[in-house]
N, C-alpha and C. Protein backbone atom coordinates (compact mmCIF):
# COMPACT_ATOMS: atom_id res chain seq x y z
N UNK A 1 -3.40 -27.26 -15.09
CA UNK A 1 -3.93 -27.74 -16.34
C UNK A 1 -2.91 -27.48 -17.47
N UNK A 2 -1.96 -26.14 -17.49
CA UNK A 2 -0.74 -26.15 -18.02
C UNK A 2 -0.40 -27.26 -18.28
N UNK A 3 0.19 -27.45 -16.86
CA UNK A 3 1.33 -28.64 -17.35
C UNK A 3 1.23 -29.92 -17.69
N UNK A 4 -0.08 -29.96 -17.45
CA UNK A 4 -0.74 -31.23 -17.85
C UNK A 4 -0.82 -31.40 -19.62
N UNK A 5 -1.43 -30.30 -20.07
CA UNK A 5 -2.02 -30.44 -21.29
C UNK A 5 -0.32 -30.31 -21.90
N UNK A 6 1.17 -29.60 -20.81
CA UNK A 6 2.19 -29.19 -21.84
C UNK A 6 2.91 -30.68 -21.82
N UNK A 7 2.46 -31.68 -20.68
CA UNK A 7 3.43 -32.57 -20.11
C UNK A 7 2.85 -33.78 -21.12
N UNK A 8 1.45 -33.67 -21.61
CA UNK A 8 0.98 -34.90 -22.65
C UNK A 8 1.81 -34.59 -23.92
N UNK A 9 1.92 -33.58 -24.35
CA UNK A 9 2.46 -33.16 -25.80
C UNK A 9 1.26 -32.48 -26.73
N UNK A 10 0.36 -31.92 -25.71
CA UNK A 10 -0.73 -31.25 -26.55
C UNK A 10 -0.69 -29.57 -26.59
N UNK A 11 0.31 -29.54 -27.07
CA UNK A 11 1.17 -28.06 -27.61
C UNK A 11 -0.06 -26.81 -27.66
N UNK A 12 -0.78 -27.25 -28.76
CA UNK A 12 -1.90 -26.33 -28.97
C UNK A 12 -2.71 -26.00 -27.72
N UNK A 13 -3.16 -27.00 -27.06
CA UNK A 13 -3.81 -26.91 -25.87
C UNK A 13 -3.58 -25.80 -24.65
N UNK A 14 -2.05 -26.28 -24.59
CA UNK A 14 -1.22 -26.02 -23.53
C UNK A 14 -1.35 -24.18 -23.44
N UNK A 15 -0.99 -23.95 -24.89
CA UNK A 15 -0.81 -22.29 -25.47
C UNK A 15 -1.80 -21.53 -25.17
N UNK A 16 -3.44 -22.42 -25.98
CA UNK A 16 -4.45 -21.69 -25.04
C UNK A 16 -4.41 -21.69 -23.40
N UNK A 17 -4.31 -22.83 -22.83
CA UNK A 17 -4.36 -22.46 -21.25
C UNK A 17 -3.86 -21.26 -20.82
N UNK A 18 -2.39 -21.32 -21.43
CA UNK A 18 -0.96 -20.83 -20.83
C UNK A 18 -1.96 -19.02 -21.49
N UNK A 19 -2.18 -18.66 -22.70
CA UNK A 19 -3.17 -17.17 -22.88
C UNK A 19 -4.16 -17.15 -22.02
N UNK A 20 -4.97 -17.76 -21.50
CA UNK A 20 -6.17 -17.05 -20.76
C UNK A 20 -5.27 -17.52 -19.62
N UNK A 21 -4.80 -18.07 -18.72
CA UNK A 21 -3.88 -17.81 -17.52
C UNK A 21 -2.92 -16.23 -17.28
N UNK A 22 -2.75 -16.35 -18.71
CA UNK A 22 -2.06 -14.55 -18.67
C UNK A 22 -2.81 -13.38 -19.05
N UNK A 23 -4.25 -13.76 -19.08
CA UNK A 23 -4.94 -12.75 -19.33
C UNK A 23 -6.25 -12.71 -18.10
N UNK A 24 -6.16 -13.59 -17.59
CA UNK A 24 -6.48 -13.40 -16.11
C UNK A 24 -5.42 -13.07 -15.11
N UNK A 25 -4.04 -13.13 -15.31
CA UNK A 25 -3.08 -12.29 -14.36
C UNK A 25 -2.88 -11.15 -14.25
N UNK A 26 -3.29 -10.63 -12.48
CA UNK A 26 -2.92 -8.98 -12.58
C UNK A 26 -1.24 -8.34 -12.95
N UNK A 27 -1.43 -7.48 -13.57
CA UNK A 27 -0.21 -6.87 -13.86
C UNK A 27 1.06 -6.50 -12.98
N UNK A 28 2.10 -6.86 -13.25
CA UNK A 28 3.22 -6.16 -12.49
C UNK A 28 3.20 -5.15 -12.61
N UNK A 29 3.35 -4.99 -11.28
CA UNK A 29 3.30 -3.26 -10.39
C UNK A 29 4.71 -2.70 -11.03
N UNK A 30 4.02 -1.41 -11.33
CA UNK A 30 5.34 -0.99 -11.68
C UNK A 30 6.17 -0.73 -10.60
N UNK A 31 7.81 -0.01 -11.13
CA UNK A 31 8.70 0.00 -10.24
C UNK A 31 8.84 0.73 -8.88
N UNK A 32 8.41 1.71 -9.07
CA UNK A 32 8.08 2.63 -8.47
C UNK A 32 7.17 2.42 -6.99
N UNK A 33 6.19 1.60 -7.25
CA UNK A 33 5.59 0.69 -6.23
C UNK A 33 6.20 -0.08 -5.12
N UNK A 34 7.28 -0.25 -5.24
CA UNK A 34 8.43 -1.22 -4.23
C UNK A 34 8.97 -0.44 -3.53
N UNK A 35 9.04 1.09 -3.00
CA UNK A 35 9.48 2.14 -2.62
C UNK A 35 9.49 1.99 -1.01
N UNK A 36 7.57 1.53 -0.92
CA UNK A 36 7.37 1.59 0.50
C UNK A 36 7.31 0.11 1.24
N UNK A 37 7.52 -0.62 -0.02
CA UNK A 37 7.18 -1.96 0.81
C UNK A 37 8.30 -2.62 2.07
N UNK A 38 7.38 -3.41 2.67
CA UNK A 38 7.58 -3.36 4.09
C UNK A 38 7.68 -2.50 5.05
N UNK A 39 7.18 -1.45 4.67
CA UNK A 39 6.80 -0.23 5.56
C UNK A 39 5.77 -0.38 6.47
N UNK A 40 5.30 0.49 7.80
CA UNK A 40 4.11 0.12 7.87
C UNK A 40 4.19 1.59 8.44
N UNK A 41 2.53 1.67 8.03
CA UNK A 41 2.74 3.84 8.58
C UNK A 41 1.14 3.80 9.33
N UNK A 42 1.07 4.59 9.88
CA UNK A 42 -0.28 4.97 10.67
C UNK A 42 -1.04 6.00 10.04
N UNK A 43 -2.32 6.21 9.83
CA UNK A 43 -2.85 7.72 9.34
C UNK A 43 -3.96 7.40 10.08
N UNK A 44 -4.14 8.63 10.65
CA UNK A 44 -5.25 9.07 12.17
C UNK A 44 -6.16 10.05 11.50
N UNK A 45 -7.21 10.13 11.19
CA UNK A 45 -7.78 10.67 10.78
C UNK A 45 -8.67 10.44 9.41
N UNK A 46 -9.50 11.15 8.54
CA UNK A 46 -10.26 11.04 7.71
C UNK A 46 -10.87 11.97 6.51
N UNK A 47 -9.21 12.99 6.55
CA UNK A 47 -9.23 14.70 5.80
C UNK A 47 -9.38 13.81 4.75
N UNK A 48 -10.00 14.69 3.67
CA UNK A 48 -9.15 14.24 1.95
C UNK A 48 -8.14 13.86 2.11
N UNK A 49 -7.07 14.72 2.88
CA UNK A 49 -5.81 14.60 2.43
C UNK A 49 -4.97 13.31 3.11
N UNK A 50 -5.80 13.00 4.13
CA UNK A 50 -5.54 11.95 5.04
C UNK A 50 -5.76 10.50 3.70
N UNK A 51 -7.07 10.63 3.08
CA UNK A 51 -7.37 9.89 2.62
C UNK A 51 -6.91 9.58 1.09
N UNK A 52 -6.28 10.75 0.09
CA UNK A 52 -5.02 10.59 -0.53
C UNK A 52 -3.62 10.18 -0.29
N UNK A 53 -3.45 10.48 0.82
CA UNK A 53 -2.17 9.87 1.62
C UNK A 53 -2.17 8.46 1.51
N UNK A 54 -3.29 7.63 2.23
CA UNK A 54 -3.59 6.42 2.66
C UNK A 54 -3.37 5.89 1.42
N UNK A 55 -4.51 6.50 -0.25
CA UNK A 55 -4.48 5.53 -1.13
C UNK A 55 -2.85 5.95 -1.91
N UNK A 56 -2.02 6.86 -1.68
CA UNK A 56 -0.69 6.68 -2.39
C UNK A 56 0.04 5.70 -1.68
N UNK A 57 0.16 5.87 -0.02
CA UNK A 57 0.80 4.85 0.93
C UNK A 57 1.24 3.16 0.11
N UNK A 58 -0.98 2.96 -0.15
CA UNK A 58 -1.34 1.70 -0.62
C UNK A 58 -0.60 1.43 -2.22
N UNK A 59 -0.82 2.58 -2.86
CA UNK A 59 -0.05 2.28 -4.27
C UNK A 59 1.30 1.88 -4.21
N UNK A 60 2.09 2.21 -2.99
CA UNK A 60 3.68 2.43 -3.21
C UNK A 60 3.78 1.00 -2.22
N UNK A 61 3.15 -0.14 -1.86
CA UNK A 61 2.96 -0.93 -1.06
C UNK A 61 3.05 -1.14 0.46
N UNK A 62 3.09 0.23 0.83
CA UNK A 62 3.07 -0.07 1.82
C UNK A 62 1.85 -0.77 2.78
N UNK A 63 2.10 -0.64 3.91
CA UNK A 63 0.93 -1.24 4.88
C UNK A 63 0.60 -0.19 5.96
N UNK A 64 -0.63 -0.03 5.66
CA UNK A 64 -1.09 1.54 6.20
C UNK A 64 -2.17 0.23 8.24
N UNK A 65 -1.60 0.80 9.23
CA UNK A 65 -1.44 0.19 10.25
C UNK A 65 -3.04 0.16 10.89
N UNK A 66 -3.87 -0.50 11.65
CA UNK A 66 -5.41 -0.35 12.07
C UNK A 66 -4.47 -0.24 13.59
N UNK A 67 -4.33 -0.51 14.00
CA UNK A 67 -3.54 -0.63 15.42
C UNK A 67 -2.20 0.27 15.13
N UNK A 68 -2.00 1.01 16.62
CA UNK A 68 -0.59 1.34 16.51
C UNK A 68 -0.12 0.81 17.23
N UNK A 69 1.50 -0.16 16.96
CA UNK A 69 2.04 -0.68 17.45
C UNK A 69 3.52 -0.56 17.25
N UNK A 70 4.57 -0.73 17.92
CA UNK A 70 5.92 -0.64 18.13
C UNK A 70 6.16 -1.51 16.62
N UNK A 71 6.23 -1.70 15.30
CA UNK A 71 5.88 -2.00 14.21
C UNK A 71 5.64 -0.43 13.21
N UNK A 72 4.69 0.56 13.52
CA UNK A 72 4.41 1.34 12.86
C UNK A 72 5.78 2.46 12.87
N UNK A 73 6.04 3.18 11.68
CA UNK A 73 6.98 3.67 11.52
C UNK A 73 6.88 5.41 11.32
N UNK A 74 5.79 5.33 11.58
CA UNK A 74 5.27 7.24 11.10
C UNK A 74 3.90 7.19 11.69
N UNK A 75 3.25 8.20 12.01
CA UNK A 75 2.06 8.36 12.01
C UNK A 75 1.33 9.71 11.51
N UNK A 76 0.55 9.69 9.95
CA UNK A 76 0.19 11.08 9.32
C UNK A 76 -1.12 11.51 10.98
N UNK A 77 -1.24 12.44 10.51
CA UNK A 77 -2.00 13.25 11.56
C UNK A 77 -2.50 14.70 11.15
N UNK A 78 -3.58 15.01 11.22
CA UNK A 78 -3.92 16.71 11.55
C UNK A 78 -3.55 16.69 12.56
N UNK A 79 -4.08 16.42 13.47
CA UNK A 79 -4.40 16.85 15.08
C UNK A 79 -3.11 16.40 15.95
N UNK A 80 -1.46 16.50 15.62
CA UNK A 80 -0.78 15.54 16.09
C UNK A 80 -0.55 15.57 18.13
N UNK A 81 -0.83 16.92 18.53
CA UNK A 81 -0.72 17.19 19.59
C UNK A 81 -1.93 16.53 20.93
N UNK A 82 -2.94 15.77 19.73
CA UNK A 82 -4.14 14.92 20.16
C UNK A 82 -3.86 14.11 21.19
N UNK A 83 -4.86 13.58 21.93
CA UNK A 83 -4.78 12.41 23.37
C UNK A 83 -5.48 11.33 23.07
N UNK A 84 -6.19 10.91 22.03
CA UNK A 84 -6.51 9.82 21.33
C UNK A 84 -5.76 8.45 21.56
N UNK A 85 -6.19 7.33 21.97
CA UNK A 85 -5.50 6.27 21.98
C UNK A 85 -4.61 5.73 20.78
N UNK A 86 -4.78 6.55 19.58
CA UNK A 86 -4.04 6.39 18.28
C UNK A 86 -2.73 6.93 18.79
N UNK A 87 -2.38 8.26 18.91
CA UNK A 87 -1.19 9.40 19.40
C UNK A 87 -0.92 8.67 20.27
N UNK A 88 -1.81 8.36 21.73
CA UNK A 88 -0.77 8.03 22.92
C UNK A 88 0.39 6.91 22.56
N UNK A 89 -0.17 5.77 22.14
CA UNK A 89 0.50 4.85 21.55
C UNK A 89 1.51 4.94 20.50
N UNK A 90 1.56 5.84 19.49
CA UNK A 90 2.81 6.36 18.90
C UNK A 90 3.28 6.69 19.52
N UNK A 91 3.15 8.04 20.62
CA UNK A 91 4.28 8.48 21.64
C UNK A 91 4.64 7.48 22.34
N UNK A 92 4.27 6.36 22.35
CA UNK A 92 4.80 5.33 23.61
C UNK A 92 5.96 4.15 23.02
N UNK A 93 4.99 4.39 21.63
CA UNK A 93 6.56 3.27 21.13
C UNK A 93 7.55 4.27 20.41
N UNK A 94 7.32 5.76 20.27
CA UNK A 94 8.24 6.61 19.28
C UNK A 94 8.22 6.68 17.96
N UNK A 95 7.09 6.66 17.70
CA UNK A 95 6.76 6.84 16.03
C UNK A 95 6.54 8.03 15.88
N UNK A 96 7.38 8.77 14.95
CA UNK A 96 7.27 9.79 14.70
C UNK A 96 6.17 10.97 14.06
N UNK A 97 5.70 11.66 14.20
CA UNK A 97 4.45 11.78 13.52
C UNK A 97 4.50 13.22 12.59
N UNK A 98 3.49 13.40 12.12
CA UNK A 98 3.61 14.07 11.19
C UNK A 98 2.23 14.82 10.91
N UNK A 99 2.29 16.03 10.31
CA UNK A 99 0.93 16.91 10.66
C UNK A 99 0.65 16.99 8.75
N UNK A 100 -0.37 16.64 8.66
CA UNK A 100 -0.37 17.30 7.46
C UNK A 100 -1.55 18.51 7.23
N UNK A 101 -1.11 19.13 6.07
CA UNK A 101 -1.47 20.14 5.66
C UNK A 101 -2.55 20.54 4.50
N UNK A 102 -3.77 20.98 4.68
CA UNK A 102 -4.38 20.92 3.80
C UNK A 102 -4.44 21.91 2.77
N UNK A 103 -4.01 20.84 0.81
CA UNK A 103 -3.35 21.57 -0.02
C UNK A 103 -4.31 21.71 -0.99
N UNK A 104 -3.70 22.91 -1.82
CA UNK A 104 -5.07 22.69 -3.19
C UNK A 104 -5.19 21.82 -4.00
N UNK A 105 -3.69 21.14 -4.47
CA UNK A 105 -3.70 19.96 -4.93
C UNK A 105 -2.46 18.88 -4.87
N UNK A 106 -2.82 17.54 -4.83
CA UNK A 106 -1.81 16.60 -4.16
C UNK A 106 -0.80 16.50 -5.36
N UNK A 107 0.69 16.10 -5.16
CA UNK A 107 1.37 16.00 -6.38
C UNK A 107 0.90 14.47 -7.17
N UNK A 108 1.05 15.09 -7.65
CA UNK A 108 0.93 13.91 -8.92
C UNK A 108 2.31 12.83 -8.98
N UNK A 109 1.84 11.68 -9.06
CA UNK A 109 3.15 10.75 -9.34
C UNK A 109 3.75 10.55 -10.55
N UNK A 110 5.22 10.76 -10.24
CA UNK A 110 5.36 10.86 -11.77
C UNK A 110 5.77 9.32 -12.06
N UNK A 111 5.20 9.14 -13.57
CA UNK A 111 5.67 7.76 -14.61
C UNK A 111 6.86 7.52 -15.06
């Protein structure tokens, strides 16, 4: 509808479209966000800390994995020494895993 209303010569028109088009657009992610993208990581489990992990993972873009597959690049874990069809399958394609630890409080990201 832009370019329509910019391509007739209806200037005024166009300006409103072109404001509520940018005020219905979500914001660019900040920089900081591009860190993990194209990542893809595994988290096994359902601690808090599992579940702060997951939503920083998601902030920094990565892609937190439902399947583990020769694709996944880490796998968070309490239990990493587990026999779970999650673990076996990291050990089978070599994703490295990782135990975490439950803290009093998660770091904060800095701005």
């Amino acid at each position: 509808m832009y370019l329509l209303a910019d391509g007739l010569g209806l200037s005024k028109l166009a300006e409103k479209v072109r404001a509520v088009i940018e005020a219905c657009a979500e914001p660019e992610p900040p920089p900081e966000s591009r860190y993990l993208r194209g990542s893809r990581i595994g988290i096994c489990g359902n601690t808090s800390e599992l579940v702060q992990l997951r939503t920083r993972a998601e902030a920094y873009e990565a892609k937190v994995a439902v399947r583990i597959t020769k694709t996944v690049q880490w796998l968070a874990s309490t239990t990493p020494d587990a026999v779970d069809p999650h673990h076996i399958a990291a050990r089978t394609h070599g994703a490295p895993h990782s135990r975490t630890e439950p803290c009093a409080q998660a770091p904060q990201r800095r701005h």
